[in-house]
C-alpha atoms as a PDB file:
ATOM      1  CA  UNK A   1     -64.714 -36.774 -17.421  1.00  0.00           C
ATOM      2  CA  UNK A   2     -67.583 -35.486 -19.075  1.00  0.00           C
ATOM      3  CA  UNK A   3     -69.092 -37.491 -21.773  1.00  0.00           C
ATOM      4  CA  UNK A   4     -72.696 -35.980 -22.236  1.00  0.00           C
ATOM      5  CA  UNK A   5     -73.322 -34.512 -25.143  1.00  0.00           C
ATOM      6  CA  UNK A   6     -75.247 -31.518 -23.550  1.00  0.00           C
ATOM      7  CA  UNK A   7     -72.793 -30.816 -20.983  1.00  0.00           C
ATOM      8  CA  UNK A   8     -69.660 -30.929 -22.925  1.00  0.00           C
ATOM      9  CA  UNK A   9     -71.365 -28.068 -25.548  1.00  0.00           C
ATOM     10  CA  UNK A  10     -72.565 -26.081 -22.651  1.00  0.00           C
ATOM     11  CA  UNK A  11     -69.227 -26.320 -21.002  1.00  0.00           C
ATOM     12  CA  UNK A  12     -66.959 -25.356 -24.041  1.00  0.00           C
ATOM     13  CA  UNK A  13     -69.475 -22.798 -24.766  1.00  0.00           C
ATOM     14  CA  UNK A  14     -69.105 -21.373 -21.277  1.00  0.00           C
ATOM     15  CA  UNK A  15     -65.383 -21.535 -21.481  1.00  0.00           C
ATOM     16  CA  UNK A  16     -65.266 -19.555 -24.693  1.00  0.00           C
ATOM     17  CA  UNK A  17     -67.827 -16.516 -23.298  1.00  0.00           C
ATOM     18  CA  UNK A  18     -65.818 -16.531 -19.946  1.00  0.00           C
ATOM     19  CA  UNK A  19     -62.319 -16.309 -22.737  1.00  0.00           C
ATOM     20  CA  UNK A  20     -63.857 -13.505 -24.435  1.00  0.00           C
ATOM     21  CA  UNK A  21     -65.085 -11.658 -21.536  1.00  0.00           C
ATOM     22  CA  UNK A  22     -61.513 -11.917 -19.865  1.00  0.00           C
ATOM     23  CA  UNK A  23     -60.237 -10.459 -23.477  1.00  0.00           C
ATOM     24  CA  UNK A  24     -62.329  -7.955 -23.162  1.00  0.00           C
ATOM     25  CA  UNK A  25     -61.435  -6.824 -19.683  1.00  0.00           C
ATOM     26  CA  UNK A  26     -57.721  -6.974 -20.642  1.00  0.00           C
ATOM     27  CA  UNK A  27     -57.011  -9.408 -18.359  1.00  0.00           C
ATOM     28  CA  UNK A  28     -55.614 -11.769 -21.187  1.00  0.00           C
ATOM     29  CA  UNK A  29     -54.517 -10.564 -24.388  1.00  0.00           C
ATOM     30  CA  UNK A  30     -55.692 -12.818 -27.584  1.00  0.00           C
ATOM     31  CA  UNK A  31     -52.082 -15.361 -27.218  1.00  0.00           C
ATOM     32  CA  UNK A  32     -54.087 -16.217 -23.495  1.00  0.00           C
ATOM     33  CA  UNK A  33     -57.422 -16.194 -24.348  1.00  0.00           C
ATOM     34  CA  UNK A  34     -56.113 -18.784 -26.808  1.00  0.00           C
ATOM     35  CA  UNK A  35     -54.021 -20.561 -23.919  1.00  0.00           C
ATOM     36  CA  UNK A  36     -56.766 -20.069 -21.812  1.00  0.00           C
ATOM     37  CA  UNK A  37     -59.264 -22.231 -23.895  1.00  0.00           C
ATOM     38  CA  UNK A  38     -57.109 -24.560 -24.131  1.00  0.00           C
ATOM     39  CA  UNK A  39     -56.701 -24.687 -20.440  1.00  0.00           C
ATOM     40  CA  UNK A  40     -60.071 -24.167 -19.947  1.00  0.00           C
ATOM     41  CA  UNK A  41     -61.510 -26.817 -21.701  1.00  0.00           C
ATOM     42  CA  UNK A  42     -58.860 -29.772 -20.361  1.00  0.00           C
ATOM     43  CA  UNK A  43     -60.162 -28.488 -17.015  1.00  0.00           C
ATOM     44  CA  UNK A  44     -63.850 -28.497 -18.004  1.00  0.00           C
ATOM     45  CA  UNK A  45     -63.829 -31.957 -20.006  1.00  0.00           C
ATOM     46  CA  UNK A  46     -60.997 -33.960 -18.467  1.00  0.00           C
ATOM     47  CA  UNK A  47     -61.853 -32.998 -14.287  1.00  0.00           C
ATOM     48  CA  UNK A  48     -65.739 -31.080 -14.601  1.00  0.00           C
ATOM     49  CA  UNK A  49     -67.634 -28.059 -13.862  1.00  0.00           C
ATOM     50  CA  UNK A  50     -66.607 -27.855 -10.129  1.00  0.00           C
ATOM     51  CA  UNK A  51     -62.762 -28.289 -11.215  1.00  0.00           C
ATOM     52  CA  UNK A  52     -63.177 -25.092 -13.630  1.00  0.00           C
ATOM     53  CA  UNK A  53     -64.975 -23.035 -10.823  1.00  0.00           C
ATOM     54  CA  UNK A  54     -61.707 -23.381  -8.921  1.00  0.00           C
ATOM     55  CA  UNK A  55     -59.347 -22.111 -11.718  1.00  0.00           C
ATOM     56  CA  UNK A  56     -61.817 -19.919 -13.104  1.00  0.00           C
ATOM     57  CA  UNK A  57     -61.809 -17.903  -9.431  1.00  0.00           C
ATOM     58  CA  UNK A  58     -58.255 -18.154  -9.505  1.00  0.00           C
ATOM     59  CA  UNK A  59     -58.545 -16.815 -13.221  1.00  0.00           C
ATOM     60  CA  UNK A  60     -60.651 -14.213 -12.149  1.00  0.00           C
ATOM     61  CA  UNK A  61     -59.092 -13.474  -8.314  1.00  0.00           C
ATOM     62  CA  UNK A  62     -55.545 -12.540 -10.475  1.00  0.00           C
ATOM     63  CA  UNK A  63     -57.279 -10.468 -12.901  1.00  0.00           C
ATOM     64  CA  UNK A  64     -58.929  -8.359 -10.168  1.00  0.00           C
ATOM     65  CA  UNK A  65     -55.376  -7.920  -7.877  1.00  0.00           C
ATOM     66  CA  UNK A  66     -53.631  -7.538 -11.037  1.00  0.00           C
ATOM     67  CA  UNK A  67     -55.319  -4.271 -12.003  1.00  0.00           C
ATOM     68  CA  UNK A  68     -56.314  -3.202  -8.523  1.00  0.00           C
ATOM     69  CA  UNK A  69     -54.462  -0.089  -8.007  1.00  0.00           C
ATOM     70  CA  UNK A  70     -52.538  -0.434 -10.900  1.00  0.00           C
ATOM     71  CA  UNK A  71     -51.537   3.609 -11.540  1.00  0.00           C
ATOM     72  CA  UNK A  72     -50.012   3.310  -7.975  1.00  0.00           C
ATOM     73  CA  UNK A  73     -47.974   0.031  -8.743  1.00  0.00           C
ATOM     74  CA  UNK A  74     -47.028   2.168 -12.471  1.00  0.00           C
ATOM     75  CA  UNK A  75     -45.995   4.714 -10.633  1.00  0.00           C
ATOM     76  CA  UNK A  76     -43.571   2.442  -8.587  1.00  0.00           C
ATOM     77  CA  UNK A  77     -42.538   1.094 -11.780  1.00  0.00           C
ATOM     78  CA  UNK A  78     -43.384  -2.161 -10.773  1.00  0.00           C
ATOM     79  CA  UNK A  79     -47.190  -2.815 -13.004  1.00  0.00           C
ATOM     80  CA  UNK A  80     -47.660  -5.591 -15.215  1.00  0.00           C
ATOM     81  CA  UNK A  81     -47.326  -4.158 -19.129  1.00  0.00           C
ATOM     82  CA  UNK A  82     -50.214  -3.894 -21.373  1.00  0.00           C
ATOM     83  CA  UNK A  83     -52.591  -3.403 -18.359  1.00  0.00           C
ATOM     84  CA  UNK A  84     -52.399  -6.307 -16.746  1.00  0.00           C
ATOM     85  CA  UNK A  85     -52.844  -8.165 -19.540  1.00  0.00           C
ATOM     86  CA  UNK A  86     -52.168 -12.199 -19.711  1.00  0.00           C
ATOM     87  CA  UNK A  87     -50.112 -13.301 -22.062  1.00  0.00           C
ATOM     88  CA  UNK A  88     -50.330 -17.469 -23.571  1.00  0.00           C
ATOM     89  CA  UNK A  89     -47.057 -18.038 -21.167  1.00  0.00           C
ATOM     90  CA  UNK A  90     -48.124 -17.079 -18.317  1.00  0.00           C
ATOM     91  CA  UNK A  91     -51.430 -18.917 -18.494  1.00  0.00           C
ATOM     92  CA  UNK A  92     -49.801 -22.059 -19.298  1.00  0.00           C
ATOM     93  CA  UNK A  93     -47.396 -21.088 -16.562  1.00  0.00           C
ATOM     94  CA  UNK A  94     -49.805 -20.826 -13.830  1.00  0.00           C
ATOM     95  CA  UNK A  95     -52.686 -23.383 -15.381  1.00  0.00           C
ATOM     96  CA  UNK A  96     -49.992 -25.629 -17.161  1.00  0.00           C
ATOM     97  CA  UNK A  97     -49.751 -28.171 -14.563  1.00  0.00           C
ATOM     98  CA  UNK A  98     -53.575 -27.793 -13.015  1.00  0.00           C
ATOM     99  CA  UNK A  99     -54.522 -29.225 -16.310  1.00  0.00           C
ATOM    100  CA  UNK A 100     -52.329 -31.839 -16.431  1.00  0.00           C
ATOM    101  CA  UNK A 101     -54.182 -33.489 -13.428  1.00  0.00           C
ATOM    102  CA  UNK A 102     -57.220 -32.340 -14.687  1.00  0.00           C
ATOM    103  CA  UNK A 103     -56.281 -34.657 -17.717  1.00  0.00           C
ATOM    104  CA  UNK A 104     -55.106 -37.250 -15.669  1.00  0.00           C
ATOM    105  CA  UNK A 105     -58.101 -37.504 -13.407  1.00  0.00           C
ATOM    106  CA  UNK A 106     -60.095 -37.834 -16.712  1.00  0.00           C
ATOM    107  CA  UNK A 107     -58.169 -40.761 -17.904  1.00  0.00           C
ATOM    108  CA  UNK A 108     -57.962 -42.798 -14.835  1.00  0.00           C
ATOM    109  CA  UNK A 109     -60.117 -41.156 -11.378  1.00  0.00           C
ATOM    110  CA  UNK A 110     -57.585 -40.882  -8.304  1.00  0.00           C
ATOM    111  CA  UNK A 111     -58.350 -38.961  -5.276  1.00  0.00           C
ATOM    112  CA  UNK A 112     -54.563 -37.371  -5.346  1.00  0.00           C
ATOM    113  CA  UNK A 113     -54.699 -35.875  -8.866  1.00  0.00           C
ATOM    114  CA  UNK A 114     -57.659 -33.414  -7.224  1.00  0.00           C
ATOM    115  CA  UNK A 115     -55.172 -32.924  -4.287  1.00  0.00           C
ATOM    116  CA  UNK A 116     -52.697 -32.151  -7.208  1.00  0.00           C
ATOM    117  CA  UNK A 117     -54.760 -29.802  -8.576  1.00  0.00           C
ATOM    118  CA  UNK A 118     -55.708 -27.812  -5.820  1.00  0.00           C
ATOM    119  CA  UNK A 119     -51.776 -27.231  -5.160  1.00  0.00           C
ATOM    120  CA  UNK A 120     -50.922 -26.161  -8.550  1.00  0.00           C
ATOM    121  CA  UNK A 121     -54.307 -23.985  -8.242  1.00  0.00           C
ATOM    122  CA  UNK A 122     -53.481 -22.476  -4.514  1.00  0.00           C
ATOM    123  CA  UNK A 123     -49.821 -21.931  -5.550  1.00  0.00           C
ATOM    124  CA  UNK A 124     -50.680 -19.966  -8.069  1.00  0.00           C
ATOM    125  CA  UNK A 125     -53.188 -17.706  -6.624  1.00  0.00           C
ATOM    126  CA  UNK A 126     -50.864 -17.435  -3.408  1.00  0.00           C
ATOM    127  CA  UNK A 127     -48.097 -16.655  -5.691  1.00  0.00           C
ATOM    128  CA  UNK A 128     -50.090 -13.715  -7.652  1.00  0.00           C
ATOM    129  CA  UNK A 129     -51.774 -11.961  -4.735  1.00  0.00           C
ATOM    130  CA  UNK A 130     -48.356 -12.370  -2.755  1.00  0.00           C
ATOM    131  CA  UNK A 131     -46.792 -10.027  -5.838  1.00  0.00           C
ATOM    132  CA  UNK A 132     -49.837  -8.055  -6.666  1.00  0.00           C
ATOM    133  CA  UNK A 133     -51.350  -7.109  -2.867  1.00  0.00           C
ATOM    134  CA  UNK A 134     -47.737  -6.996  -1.694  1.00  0.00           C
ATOM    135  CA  UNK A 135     -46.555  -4.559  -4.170  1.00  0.00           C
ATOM    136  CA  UNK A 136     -48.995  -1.984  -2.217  1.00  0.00           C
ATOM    137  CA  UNK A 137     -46.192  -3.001   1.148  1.00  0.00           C
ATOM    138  CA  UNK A 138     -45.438   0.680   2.460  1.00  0.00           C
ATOM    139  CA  UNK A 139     -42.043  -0.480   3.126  1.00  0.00           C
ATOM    140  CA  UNK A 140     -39.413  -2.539   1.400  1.00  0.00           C
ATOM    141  CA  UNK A 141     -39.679  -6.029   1.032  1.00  0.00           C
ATOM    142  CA  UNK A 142     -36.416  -8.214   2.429  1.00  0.00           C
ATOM    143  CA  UNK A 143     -34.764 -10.877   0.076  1.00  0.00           C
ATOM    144  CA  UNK A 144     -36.224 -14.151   1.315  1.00  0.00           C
ATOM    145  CA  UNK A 145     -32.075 -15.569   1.628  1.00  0.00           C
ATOM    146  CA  UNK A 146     -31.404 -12.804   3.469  1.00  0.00           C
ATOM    147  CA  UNK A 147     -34.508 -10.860   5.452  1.00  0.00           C
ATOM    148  CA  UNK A 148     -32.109  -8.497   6.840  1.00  0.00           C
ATOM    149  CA  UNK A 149     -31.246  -7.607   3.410  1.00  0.00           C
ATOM    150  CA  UNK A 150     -33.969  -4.779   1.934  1.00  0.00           C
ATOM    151  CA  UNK A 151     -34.502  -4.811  -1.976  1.00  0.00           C
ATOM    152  CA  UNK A 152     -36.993  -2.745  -3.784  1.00  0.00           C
ATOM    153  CA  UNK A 153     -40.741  -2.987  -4.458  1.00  0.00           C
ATOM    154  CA  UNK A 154     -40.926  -6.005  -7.526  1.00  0.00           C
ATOM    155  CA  UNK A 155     -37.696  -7.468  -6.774  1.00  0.00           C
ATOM    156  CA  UNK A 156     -37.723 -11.612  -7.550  1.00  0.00           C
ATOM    157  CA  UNK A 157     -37.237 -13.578  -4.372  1.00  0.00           C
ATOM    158  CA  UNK A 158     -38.773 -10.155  -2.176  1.00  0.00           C
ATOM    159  CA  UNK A 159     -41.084 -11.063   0.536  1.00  0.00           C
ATOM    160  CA  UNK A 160     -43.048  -8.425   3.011  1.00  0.00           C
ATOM    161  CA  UNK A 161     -45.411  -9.083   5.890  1.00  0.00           C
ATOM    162  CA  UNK A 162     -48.612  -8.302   3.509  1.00  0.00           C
ATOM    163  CA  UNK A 163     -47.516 -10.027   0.739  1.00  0.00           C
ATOM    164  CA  UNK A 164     -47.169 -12.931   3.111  1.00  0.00           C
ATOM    165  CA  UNK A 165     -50.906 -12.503   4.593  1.00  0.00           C
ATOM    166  CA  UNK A 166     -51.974 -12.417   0.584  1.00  0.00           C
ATOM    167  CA  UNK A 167     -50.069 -15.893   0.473  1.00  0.00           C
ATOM    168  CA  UNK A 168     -52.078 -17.600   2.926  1.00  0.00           C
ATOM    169  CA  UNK A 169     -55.692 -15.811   2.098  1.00  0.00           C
ATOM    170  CA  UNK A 170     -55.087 -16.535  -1.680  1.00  0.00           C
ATOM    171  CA  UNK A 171     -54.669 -20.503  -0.956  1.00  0.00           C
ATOM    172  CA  UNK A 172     -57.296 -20.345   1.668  1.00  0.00           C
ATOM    173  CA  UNK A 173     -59.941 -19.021  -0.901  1.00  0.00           C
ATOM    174  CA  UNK A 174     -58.922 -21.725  -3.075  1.00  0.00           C
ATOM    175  CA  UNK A 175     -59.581 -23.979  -0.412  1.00  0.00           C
ATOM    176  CA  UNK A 176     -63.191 -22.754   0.520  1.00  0.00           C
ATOM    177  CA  UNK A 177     -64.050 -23.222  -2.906  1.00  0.00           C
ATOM    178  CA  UNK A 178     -62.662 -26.695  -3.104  1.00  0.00           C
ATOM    179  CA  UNK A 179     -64.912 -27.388  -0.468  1.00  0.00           C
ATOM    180  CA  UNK A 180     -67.754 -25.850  -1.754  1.00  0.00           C
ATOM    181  CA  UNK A 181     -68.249 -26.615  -5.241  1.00  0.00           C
ATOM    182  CA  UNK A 182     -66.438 -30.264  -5.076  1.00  0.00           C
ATOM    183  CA  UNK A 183     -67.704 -32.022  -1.100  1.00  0.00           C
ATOM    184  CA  UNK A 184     -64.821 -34.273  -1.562  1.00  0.00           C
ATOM    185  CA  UNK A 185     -63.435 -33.860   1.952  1.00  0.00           C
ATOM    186  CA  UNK A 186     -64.083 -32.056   4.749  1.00  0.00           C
ATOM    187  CA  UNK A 187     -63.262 -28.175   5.311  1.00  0.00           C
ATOM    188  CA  UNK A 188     -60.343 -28.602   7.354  1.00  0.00           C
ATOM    189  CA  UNK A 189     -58.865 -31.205   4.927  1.00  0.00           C
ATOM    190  CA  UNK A 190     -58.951 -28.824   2.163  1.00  0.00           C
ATOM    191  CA  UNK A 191     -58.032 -26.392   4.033  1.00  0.00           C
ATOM    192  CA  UNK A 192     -54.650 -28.351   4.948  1.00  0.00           C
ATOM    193  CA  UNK A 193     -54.087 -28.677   1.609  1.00  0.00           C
ATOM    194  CA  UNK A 194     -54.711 -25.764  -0.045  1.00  0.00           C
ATOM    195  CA  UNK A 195     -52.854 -23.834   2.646  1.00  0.00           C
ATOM    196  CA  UNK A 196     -49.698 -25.971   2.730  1.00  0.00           C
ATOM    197  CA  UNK A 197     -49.424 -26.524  -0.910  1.00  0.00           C
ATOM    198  CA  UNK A 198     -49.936 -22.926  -1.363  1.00  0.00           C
ATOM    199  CA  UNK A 199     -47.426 -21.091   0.787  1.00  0.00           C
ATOM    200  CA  UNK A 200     -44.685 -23.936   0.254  1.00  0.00           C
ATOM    201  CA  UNK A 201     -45.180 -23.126  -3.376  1.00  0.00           C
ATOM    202  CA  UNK A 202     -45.082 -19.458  -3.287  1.00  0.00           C
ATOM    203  CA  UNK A 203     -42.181 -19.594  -0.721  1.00  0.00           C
ATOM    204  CA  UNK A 204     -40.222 -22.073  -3.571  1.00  0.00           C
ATOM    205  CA  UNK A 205     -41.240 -19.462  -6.225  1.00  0.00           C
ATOM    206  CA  UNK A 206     -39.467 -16.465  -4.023  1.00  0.00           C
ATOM    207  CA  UNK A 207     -36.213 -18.712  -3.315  1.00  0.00           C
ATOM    208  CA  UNK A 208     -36.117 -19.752  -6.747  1.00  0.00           C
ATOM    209  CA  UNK A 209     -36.588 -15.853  -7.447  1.00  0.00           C
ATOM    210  CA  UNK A 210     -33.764 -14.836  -5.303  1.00  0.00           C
ATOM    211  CA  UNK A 211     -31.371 -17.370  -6.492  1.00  0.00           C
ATOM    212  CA  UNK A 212     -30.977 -18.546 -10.319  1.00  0.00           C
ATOM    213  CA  UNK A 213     -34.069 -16.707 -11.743  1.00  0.00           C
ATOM    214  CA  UNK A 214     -32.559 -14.806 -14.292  1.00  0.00           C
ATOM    215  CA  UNK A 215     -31.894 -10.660 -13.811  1.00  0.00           C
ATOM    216  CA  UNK A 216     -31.592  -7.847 -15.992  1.00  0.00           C
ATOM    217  CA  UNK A 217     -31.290  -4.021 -16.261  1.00  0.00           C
ATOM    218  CA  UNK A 218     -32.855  -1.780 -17.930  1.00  0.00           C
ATOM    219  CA  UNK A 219     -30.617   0.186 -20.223  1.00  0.00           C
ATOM    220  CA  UNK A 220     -32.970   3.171 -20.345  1.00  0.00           C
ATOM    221  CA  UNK A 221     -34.103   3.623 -17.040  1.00  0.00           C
ATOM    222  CA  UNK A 222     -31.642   1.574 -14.899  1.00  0.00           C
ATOM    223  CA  UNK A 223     -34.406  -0.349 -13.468  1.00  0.00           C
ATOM    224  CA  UNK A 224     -33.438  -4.020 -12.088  1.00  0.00           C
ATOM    225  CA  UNK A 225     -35.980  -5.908 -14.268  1.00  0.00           C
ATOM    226  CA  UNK A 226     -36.715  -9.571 -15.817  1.00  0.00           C
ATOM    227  CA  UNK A 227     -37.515  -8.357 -18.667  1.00  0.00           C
ATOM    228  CA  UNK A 228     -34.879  -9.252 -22.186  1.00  0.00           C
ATOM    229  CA  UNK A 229     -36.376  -5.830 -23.414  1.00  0.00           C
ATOM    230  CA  UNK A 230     -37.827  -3.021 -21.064  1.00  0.00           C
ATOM    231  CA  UNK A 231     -38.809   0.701 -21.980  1.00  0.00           C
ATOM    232  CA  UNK A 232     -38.580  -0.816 -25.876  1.00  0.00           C
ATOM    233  CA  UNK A 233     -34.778  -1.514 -25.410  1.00  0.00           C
ATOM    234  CA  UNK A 234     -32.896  -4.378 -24.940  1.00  0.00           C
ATOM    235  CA  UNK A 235     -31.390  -5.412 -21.335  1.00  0.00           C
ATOM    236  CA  UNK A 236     -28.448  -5.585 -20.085  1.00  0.00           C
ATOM    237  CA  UNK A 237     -28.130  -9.048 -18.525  1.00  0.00           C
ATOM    238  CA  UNK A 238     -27.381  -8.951 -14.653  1.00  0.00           C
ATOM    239  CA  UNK A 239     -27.030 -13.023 -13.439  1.00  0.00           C
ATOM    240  CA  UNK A 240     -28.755 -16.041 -13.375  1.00  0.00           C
ATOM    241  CA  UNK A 241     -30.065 -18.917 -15.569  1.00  0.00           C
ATOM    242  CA  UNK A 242     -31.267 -17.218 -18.888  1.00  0.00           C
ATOM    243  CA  UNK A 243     -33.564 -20.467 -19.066  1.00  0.00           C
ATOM    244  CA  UNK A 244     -35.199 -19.651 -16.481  1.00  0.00           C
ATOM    245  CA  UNK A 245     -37.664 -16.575 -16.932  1.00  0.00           C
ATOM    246  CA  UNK A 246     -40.615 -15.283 -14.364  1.00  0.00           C
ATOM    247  CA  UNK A 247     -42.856 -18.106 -16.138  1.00  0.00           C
ATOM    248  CA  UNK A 248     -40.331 -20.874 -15.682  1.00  0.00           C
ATOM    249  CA  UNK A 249     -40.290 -20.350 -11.987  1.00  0.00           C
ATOM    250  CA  UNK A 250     -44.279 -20.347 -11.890  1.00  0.00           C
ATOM    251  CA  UNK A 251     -44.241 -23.509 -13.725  1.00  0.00           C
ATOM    252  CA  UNK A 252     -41.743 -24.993 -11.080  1.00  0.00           C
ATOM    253  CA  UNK A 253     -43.464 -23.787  -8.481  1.00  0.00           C
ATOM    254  CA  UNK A 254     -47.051 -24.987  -9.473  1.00  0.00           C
ATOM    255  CA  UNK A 255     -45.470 -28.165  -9.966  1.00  0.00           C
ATOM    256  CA  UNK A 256     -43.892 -28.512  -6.626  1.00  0.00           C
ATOM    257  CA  UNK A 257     -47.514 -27.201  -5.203  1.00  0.00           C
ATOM    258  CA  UNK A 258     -49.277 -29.831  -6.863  1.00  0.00           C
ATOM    259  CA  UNK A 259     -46.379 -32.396  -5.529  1.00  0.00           C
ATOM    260  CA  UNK A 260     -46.795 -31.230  -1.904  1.00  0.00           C
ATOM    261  CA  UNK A 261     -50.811 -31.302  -2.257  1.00  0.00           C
ATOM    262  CA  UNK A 262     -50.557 -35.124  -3.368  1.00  0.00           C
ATOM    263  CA  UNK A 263     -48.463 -35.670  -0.230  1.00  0.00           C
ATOM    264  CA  UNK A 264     -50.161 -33.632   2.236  1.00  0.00           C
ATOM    265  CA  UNK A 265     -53.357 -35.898   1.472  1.00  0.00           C
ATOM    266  CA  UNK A 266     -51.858 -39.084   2.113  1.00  0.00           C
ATOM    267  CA  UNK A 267     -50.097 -37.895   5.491  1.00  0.00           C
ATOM    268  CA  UNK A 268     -53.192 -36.122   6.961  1.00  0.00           C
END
């Protein structure tokens, strides 16, 4: 936890420029650039200045693959609205629990609450280069329940070959910055980590997808969506749990990331 004067100014100060920059680029709108000071500065304060490097390249990682190719993903029908832009749910959704265990390792220092982080942090840049990169999949993705079983391009609970590849290179860059910024433990302990924690989260977030995330149509367009309102109308509701939205099942799944990071450190 960071208790010098000088560093905590710098450090909010750096969180807010890196908040408005990120506003700027329309990778948040202003609800998460709000969210994201908030998660920001727990991160910053409550962990330190190596444990916001890691979320910031997440943070920064998911901005790029968000808007990289994004008229071709538009054209699918499968973009992220407003640009790309982040809204205060879905940064608490994907930095929610990091922070948590950023707070926690403030309050009282434990080795596991960094292995805790890093799986919230490598779940959820697994999770959003799996979507974004494997949106780009020439082919049709298979339902992860049923692989034989071909659903289109966006489709919760969808998995393809590159999106798969994205998993595992978006939790091991999480893990070579671990091990960079933080010398905790070695590279291949990190590694074990990150990697684990990262595709066993994503791989929760695609069953949970396929199974009781909630589904809608679009009344418009006809579009499968998860949307309660897409092309400005309201949807017409499909199946599943209506509590649980595309944000609920990244919170779950960052929180079963972080779970499997605290265990995969005390078995290896």
């Amino acid at each position: 936890m960071i208790e010098n004067p000088f560093q905590l100014s710098t450090g909010i100060l750096l969180v807010v420029l890196f908040g408005i920059l990120s506003l700027k680029m329309k990778i948040v709108d202003f609800s998460g650039f709000l969210a994201g000071l908030l998660v920001g500065w727990s991160i910053y304060i409550f962990g330190d200045w190596r444990w916001f490097i890691i979320i910031l390249t997440f943070h920064l990682v998911a901005g790029f693959f968000t808007k990289y190719k994004y008229k071709q993903k538009r054209r699918k029908g499968v973009a992220e609205e407003k640009g790309g832009a982040r809204a205060w749910q879905n940064v608490i959704a994907n930095g929610g629990v990091a922070a948590f265990f950023a707070f926690a390792e403030g309050l009282v220092p434990m080795e596991c609450f960094l292995a805790g982080f890093l799986g919230a942090i490598s779940t959820s840049t697994a999770d959003t280069l799996a979507t974004e990169i494997g949106l780009l999949y020439p082919g049709k993705p298979g339902l992860i329940t049923d692989l034989k079983k071909s659903v289109p391009p966006g489709t919760s609970g969808g998995v393809s070959p590159l999106g798969e590849v994205a998993t595992l290179l978006g939790a091991g860059l999480i893990g070579l910055v671990a091990w960079t910024s933080t010398q905790t433990w070695s590279l291949p302990t990190i590694l074990v980590i990150t990697l684990i924690s990262g595709f066993l989260g994503c791989t929760l977030d695609s069953l949970i997808g396929a199974t009781i995330q909630v589904k809608y149509k679009c009344s418009i367009c006809g579009k499968n969506t998860e949307k309660r309102h897409h092309c400005n109308y309201p949807s017409i509701y499909l199946g599943g749990s209506r509590a649980v939205d595309n944000n609920m099942v990244n919170l779950l799944a960052t929180l079963f990331g972080a779970f499997v990071g605290v265990l995969v450190l005390y078995i290896f």
